[in-house]
Protein backbone atom coordinates (compact mmCIF):
# COMPACT_ATOMS: atom_id res chain seq x y z
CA UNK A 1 122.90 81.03 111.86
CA UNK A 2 120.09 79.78 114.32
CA UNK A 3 116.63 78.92 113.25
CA UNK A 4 114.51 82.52 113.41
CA UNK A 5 110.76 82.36 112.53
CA UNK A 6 110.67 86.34 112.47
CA UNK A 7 111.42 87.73 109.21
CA UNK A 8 113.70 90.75 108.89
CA UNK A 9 112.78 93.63 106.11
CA UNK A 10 115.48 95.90 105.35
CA UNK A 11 115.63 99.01 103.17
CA UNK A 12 117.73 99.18 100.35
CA UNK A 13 119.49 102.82 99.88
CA UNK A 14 122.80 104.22 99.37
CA UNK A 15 124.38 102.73 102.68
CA UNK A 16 124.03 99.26 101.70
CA UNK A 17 124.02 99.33 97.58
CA UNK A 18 127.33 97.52 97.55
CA UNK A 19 127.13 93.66 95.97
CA UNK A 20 129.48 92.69 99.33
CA UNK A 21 127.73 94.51 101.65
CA UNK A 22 124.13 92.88 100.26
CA UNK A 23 125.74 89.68 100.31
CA UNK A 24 126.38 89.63 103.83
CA UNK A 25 123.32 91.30 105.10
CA UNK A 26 121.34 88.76 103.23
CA UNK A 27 123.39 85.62 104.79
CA UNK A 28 123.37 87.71 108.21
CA UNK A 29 119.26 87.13 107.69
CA UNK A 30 117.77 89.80 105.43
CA UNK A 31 114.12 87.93 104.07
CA UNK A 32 112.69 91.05 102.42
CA UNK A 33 114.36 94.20 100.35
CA UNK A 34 112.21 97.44 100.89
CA UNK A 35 112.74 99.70 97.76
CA UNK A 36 111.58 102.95 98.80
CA UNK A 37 110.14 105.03 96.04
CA UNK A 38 109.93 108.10 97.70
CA UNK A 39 114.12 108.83 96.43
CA UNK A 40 115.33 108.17 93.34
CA UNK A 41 114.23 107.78 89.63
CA UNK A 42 112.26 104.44 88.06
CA UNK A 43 115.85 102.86 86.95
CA UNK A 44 117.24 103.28 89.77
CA UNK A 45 114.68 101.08 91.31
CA UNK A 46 115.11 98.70 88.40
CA UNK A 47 118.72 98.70 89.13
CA UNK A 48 118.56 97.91 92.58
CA UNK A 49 116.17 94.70 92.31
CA UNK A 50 118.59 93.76 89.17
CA UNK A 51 121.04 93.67 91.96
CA UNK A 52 118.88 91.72 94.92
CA UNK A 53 117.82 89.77 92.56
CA UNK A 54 121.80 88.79 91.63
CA UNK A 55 123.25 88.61 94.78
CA UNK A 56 120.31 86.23 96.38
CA UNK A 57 121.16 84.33 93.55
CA UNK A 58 124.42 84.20 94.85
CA UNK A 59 123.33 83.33 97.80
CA UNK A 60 121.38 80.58 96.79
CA UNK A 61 118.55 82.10 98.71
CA UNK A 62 115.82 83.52 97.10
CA UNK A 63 113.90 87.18 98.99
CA UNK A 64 111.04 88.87 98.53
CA UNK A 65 111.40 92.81 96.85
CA UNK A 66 108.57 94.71 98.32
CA UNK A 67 107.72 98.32 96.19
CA UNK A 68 107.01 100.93 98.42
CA UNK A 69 105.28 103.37 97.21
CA UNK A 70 105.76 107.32 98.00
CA UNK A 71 102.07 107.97 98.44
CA UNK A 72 100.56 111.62 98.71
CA UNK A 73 102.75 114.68 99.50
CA UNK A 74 101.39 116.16 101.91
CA UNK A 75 104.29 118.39 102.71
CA UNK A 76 105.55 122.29 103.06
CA UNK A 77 107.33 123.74 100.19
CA UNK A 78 110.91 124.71 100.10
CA UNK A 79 112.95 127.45 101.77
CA UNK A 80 115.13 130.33 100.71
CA UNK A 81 117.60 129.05 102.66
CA UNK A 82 116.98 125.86 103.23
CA UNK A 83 115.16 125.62 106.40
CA UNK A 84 114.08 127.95 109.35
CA UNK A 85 113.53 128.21 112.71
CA UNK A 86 109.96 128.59 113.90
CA UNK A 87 109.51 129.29 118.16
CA UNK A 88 106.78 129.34 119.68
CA UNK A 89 103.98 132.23 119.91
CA UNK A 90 105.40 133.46 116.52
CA UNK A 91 103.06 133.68 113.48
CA UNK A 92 103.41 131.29 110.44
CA UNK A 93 101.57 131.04 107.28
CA UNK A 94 101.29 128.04 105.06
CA UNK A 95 100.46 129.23 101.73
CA UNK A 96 99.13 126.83 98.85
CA UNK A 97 99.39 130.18 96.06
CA UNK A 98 102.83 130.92 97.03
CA UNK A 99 105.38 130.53 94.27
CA UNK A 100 108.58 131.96 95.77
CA UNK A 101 110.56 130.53 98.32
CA UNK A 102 109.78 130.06 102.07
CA UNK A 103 111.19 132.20 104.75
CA UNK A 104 110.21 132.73 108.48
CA UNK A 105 107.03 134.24 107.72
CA UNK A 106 106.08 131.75 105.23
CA UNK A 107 106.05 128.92 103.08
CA UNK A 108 104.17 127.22 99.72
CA UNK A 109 103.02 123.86 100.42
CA UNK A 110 102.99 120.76 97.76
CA UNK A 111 99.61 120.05 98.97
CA UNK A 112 97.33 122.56 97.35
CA UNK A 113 94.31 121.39 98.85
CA UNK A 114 95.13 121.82 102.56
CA UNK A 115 93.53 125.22 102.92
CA UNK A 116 89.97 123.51 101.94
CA UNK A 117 90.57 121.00 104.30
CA UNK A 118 91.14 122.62 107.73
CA UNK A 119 89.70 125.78 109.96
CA UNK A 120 90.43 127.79 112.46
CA UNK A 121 91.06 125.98 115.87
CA UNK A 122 92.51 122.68 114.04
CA UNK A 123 96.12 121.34 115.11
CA UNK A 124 98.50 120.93 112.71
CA UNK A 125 101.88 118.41 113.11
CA UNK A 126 104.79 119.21 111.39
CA UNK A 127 108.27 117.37 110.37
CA UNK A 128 106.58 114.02 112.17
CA UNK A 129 104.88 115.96 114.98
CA UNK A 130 108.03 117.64 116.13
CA UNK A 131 106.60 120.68 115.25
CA UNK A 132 103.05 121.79 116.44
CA UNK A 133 101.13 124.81 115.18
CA UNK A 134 97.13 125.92 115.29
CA UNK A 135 94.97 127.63 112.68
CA UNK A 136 94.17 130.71 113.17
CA UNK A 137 92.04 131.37 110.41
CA UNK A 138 92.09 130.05 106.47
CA UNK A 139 91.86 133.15 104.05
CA UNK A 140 91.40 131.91 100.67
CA UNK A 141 94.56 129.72 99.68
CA UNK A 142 96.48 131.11 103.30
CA UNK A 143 96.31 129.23 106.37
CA UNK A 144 97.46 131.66 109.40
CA UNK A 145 98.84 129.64 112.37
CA UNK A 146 100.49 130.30 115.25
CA UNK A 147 103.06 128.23 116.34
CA UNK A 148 102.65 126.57 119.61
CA UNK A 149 105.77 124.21 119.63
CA UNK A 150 108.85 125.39 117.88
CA UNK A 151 111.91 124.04 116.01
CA UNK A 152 113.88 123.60 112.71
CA UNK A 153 111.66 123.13 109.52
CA UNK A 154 113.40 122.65 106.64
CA UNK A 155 112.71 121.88 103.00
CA UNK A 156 109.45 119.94 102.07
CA UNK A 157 108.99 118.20 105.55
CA UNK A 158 105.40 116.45 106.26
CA UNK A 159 102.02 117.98 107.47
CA UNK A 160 99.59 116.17 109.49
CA UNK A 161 96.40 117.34 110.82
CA UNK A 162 96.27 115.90 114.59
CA UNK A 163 93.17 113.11 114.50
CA UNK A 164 93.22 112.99 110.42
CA UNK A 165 90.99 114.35 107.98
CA UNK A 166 92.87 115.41 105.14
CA UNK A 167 91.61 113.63 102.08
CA UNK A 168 94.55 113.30 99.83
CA UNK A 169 94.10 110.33 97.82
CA UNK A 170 96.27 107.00 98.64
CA UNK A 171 97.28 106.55 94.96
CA UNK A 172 99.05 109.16 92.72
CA UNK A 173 100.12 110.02 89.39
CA UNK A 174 103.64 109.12 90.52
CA UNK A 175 102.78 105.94 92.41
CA UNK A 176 100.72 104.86 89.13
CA UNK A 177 103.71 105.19 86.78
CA UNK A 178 105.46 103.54 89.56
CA UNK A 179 103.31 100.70 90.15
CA UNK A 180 104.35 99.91 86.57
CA UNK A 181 108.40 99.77 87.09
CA UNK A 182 107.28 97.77 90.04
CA UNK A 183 106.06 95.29 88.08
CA UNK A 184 108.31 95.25 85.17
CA UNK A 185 111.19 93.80 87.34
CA UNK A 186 108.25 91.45 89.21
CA UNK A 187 108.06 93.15 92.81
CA UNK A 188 106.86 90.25 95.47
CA UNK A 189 105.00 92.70 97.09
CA UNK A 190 103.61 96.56 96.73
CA UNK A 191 103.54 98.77 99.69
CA UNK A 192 100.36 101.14 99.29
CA UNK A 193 100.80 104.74 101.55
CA UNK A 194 98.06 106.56 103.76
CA UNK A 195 95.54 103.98 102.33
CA UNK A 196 91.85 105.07 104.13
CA UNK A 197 89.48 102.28 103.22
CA UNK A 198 89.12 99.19 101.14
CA UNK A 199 88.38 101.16 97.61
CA UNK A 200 92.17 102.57 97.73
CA UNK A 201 93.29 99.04 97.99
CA UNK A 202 91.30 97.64 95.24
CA UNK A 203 92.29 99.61 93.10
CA UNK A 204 96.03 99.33 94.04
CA UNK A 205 95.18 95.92 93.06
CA UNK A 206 93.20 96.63 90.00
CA UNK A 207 96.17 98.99 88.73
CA UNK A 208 98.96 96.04 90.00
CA UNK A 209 97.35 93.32 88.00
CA UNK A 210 97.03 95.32 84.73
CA UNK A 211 100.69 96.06 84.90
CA UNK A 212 101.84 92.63 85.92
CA UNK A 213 99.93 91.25 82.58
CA UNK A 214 100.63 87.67 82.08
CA UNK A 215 103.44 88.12 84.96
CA UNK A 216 102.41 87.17 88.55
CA UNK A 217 100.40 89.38 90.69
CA UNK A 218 102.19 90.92 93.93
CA UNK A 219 100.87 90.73 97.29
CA UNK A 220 99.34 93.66 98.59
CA UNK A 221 100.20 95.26 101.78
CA UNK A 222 98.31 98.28 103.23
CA UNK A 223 100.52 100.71 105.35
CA UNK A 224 98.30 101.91 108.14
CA UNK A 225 99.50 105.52 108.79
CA UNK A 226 95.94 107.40 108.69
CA UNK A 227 93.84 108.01 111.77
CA UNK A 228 91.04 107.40 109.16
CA UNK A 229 92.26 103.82 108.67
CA UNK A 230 91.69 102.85 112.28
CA UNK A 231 87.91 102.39 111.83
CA UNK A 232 88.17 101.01 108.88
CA UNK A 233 91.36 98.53 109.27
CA UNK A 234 89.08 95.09 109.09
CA UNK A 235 88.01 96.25 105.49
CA UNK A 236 91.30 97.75 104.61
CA UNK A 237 92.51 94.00 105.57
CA UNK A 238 90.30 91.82 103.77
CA UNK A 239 91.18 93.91 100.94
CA UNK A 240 94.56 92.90 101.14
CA UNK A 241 97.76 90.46 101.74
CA UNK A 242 98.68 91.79 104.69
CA UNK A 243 99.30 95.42 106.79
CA UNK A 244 102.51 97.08 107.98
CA UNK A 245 102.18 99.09 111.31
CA UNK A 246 103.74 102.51 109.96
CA UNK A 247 104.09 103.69 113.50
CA UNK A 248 105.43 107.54 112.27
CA UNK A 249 102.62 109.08 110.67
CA UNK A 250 100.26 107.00 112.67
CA UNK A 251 101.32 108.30 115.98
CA UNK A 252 101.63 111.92 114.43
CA UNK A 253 97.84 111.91 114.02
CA UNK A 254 96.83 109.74 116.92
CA UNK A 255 99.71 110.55 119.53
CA UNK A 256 102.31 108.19 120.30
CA UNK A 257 100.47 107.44 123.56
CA UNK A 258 97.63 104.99 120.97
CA UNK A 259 100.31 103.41 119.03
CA UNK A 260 100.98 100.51 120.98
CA UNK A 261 98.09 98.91 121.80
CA UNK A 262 96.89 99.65 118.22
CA UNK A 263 99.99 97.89 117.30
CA UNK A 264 99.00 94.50 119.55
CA UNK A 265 95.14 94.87 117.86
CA UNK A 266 96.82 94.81 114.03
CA UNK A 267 98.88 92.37 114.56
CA UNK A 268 96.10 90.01 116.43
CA UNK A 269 93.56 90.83 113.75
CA UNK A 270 96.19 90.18 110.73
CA UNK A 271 96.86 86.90 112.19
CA UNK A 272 93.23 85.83 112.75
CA UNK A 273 92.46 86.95 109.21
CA UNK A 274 94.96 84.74 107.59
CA UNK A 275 96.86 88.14 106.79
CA UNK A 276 100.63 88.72 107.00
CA UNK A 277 102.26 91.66 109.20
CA UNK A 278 104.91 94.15 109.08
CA UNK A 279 106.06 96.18 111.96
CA UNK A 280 107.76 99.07 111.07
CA UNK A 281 109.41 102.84 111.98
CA UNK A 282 112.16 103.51 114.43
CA UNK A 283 112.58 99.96 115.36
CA UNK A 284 116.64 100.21 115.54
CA UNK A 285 116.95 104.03 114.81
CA UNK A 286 119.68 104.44 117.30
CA UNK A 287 121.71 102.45 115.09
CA UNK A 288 121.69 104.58 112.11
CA UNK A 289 124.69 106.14 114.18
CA UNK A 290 125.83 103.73 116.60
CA UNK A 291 126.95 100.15 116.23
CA UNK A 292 124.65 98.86 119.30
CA UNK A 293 120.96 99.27 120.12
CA UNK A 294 119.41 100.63 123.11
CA UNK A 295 117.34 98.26 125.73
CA UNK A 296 114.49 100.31 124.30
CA UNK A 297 115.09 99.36 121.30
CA UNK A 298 115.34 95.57 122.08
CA UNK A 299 112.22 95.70 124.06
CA UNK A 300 110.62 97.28 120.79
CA UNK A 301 111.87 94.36 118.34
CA UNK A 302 111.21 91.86 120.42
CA UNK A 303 107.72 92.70 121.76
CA UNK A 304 106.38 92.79 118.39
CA UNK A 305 107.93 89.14 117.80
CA UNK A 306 105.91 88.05 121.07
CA UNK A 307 103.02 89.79 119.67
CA UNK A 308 103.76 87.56 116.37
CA UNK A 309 104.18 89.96 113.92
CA UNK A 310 105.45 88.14 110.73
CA UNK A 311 108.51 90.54 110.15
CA UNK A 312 109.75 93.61 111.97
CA UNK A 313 111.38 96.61 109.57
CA UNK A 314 114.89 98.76 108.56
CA UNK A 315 114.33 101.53 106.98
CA UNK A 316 117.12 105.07 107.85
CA UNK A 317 118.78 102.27 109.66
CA UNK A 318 120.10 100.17 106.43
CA UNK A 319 118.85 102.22 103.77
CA UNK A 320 121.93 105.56 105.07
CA UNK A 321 123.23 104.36 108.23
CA UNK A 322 126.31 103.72 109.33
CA UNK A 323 126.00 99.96 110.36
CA UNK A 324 123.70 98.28 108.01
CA UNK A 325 125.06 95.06 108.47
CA UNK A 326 125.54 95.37 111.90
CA UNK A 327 121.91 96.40 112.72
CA UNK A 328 120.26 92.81 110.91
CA UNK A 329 122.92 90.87 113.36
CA UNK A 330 121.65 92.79 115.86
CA UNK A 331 118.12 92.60 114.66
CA UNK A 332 118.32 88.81 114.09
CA UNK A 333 119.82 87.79 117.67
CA UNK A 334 116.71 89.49 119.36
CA UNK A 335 114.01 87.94 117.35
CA UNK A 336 116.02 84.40 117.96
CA UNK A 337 116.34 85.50 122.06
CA UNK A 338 112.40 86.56 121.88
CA UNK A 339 111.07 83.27 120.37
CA UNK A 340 112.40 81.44 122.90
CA UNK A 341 110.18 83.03 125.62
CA UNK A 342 107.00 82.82 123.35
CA UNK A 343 103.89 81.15 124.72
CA UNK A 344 102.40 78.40 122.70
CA UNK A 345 98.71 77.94 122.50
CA UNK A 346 97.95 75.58 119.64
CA UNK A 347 95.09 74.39 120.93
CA UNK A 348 93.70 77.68 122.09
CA UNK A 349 94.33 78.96 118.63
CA UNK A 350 91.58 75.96 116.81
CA UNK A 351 88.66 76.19 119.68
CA UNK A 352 85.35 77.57 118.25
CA UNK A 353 86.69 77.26 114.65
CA UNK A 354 85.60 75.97 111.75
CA UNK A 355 86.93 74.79 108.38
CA UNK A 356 84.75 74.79 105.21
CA UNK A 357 88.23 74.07 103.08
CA UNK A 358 89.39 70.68 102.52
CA UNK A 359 92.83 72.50 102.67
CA UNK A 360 92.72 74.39 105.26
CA UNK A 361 91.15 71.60 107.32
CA UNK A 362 94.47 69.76 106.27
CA UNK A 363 97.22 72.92 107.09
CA UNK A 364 95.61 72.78 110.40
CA UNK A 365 95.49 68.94 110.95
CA UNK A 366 99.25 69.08 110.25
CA UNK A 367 99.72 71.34 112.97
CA UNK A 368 98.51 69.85 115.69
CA UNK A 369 100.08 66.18 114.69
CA UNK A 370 103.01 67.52 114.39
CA UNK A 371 103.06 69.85 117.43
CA UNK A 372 102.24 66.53 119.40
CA UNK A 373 104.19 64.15 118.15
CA UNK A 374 106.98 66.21 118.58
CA UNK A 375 107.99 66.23 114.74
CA UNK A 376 110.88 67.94 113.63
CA UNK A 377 109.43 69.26 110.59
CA UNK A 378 106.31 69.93 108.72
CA UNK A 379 106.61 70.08 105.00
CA UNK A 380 103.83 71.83 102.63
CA UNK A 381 104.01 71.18 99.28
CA UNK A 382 102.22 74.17 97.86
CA UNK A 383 101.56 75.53 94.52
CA UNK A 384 100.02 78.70 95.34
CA UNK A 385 101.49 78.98 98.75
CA UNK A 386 98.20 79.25 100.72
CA UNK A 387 98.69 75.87 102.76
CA UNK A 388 101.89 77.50 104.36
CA UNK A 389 100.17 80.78 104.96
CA UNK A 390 97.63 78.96 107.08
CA UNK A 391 100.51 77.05 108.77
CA UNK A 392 102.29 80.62 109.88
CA UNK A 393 99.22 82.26 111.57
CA UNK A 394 99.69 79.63 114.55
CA UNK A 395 102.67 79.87 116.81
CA UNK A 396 104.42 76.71 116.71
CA UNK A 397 108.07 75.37 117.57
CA UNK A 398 108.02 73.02 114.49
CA UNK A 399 109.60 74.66 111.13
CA UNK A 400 107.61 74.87 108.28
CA UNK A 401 109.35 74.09 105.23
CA UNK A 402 107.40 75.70 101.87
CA UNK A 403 107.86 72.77 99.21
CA UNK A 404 107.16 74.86 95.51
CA UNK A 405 107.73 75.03 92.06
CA UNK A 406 107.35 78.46 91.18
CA UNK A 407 110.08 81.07 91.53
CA UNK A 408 106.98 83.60 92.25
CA UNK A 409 105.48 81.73 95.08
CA UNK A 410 109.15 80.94 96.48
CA UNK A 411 109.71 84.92 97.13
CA UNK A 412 106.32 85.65 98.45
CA UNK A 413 106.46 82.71 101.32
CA UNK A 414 109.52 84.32 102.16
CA UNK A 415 107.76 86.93 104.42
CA UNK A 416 105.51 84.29 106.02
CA UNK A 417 106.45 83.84 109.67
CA UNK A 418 108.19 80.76 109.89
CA UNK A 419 108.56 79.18 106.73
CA UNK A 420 111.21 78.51 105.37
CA UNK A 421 110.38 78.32 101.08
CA UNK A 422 112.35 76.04 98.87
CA UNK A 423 112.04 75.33 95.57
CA UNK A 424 111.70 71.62 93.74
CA UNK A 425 110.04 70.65 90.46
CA UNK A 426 107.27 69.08 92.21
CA UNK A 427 105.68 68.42 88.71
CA UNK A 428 106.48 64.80 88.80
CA UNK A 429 103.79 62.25 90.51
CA UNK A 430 103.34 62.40 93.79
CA UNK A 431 105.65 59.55 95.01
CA UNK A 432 108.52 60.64 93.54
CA UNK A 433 107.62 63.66 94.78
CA UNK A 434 107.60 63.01 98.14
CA UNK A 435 110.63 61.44 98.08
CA UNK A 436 112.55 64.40 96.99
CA UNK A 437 111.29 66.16 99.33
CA UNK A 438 112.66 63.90 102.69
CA UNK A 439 115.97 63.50 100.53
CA UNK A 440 115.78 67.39 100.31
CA UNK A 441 114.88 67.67 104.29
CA UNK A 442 117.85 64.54 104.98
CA UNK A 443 120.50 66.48 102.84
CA UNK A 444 119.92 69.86 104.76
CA UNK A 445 120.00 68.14 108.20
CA UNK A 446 116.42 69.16 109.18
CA UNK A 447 115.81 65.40 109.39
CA UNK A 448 117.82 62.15 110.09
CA UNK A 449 117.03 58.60 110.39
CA UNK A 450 114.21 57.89 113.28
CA UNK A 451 113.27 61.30 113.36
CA UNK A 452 109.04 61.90 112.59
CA UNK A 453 107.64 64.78 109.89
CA UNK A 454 104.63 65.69 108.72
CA UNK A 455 104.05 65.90 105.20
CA UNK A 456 100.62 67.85 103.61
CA UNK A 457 100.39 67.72 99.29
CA UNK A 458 97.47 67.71 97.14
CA UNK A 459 96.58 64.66 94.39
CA UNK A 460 96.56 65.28 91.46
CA UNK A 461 99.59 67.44 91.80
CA UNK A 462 100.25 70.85 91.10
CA UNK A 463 96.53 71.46 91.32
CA UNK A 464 96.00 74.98 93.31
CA UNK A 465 94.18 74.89 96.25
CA UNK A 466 94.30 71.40 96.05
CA UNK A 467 96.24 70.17 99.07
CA UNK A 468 93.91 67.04 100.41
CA UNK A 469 96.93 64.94 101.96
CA UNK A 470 98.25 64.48 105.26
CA UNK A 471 101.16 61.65 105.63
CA UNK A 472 103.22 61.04 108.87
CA UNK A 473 106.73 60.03 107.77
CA UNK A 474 109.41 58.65 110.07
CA UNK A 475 112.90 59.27 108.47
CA UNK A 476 114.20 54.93 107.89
């Protein structure tokens, strides 16, 4: 499999639950499992990463298992029969009192507080903006619409009010309880839904780190899907690990037209704030039902890999399509094809900056040796992880190789854009230490005799945050 700095997240579901199957998606380049807790019950989940868990084992690879939590439900209720057909002119009422079942006139809705929250004139998105109705006028717990652009609704699809506004909070009953299965098998990383400022992600961490106890702490990574979010997505950032550009609900309330370039500015500012990224929603969704992509589709992936997003996203397309394995192949070739046209500005990237941390001052100093002496490897040896973090936000041909001794930090590197983690007992002193590691690099064929590396550790070791070493090694 060729070298790919572009990490591939893919959904686990019912398509791609078989040990086999997992095994091969996870050779074929899988970096991240997505466990979606908006289906299925808390063992189920613990199941699952039981299973990823196994078969990366199996693998001898370790992945990340990122949490993602359901979030809100700000959704219609159910139907009589299912679903209806709404066209347009006709006149529809969403009704938070109603206890029976929806019909063509009607329907409850699971979000009770929507009739406080919007007034007459207001557009309202339905089933991911593929219907569109306006308010006609809210009496008491009824909102009157009339439907402006028709089509199938059918049981509990979503709501969104077009521009935002509706103030359901980010964390729920149901995401708290789940926040703590999360952590009982050790998620890598917690995905936290419709987040609107910092506060929501605090206390996604607050609730994360109580639950984790003497366990270690996930990473944190806010889905931007609000229109409120926009404004407040350098906030929402520094409260986090990192961001994933949920383009569906996002373009829902901002139009599809302002996804894009918001898409370019997350990714830019996620990079420049030492934060990872995840591009996600409809990236393959073709393939849920046939074995190739569309050129769309391709342009899609591999624009955001130009952009530098850290990882681009399965969800429908592994988690209950047809070609699961098939659509990571597919996924990995165009990330490979992409890097190969990306433009390099390391020096660009370090004008007008800098460094008050001895370590960070050394991540970067590796860099640019390396980049220029035309090394064919940079090795971090990293306790926390942080050095190779720094390492990723700059686009560079060398390949970082993550040097650790915890299992923890192992599976959260794993979604860092090019770096590759790998796990020694780096506990002994340094020299032996740093022999491993080039005996390591020799035995993989990274490196062979004459060729130069760059090496960055921190004395004493195992120290975090201590990384104060930069050594030049050519390969004897």
């Amino acid at each position: 499999m060729p070298r790919r700095a572009t990490k591939i997240v893919a959904t686990l579901g019912p398509a791609c639950s078989d040990p086999a199957l997992l095994e091969q998606m996870i050779r074929a380049g899988v970096n991240v499992v997505r466990l979606n807790f908006s289906h299925g019950k808390a063992q189920d989940h613990i199941e699952r990463a039981r299973l990823v868990r196994e078969v990366a084992q199996r693998v001898g690879r370790e992945v990340a298992i990122m949490a993602d939590l359901q979030g809100p439900k700000i959704r219609v209720g159910k139907f009589a029969e299912g679903k209806i057909f709404l066209t347009p002119g006709q006149k529809f009422v969403l009704d938070a009192a109603r206890t029976e079942l929806g019909n063509i006139d009607a329907v409850g809705l699971d979000y009770k507080a929507l009739p406080r929250e919007v007034k007459a004139g207001d557009v309202l998105l339905l089933n991911d903006g593929l219907i569109v109705i306006t308010v006609d006028a809210v009496l008491g717990d009824a909102v009157h619409t009339t439907v402006k652009l028709g089509g199938e609704l059918s049981n509990n699809k979503g709501i969104n009010k077009q521009g935002g506004g509706l103030t359901a909070p980010a964390l729920t009953a149901k995401d708290m309880d789940d926040i703590r299965t999360a952590m009982s098998f050790q998620a890598d990383y917690v995905a936290v839904s419709f987040p609107k400022n910092a506060t929501d992600m605090e206390m996604a961490r607050q609730l994360c780190n109580v639950a984790a106890e003497d366990g270690p702490k996930p990473g944190l990574i806010a889905k931007i899907e609000r229109a409120e979010a926009i404004p407040k997505l350098e906030e929402i950032l520094l409260a986090s690990d990192g961001i994933m550009v949920a383009r569906g609900d996002l373009a829902v309330e901002v139009g599809n037209a302002a996804v894009p370039a918001l898409q370019k500015r997350m990714i830019k500012l996620a990079r420049e704030h030492d934060k990872v990224v995840i591009t996600a929603t409809q990236m393959m969704e073709s393939m849920i039902t046939n074995p190739v992509p569309t050129r769309a589709e391709v342009s899609d992936v591999a624009n955001a890999v130009l952009d530098g997003t850290d990882a681009v996203m399965l969800s429908a397309e592994t988690a209950a399509g047809k070609y699961p394995l098939e659509t990571v192949v597919e996924m990995a070739k165009i990330c490979h094809a992409a890097e190969g046209g990306e433009d390099f500005k390391l020096e660009a990237d370090f004008t007008g900056k800098t460094f008050q941390r001895i370590d960070q001052s050394i991540a970067m100093g590796a860099l640019f040796t390396a980049h220029h002496l035309g090394a064919k490897a940079i090795v971090a040896m990293t306790d926390s992880g942080s050095t190779a973090l720094w390492m990723s936000r700059h686009l560079i041909q060398v390949p970082i190789y993550a040097i650790t001794s915890k299992v923890a930090t192992q599976r959260r590197m794993a979604l860092y854009r090019n770096v590759r983690p790998l796990f020694i007992d780096t506990s002994t002193d340094r020299d032996t230490a740093l022999a491993e590691a080039e005996n390591h690099l020799k035995s993989r064929g990274i490196v062979q005799k004459g060729d130069v590396y760059a090496i960055t550790c921190g004395e004493p070791m195992g120290a975090p945050g201590g990384t104060n070493m930069l050594k030049i090694c050519r390969v004897s």
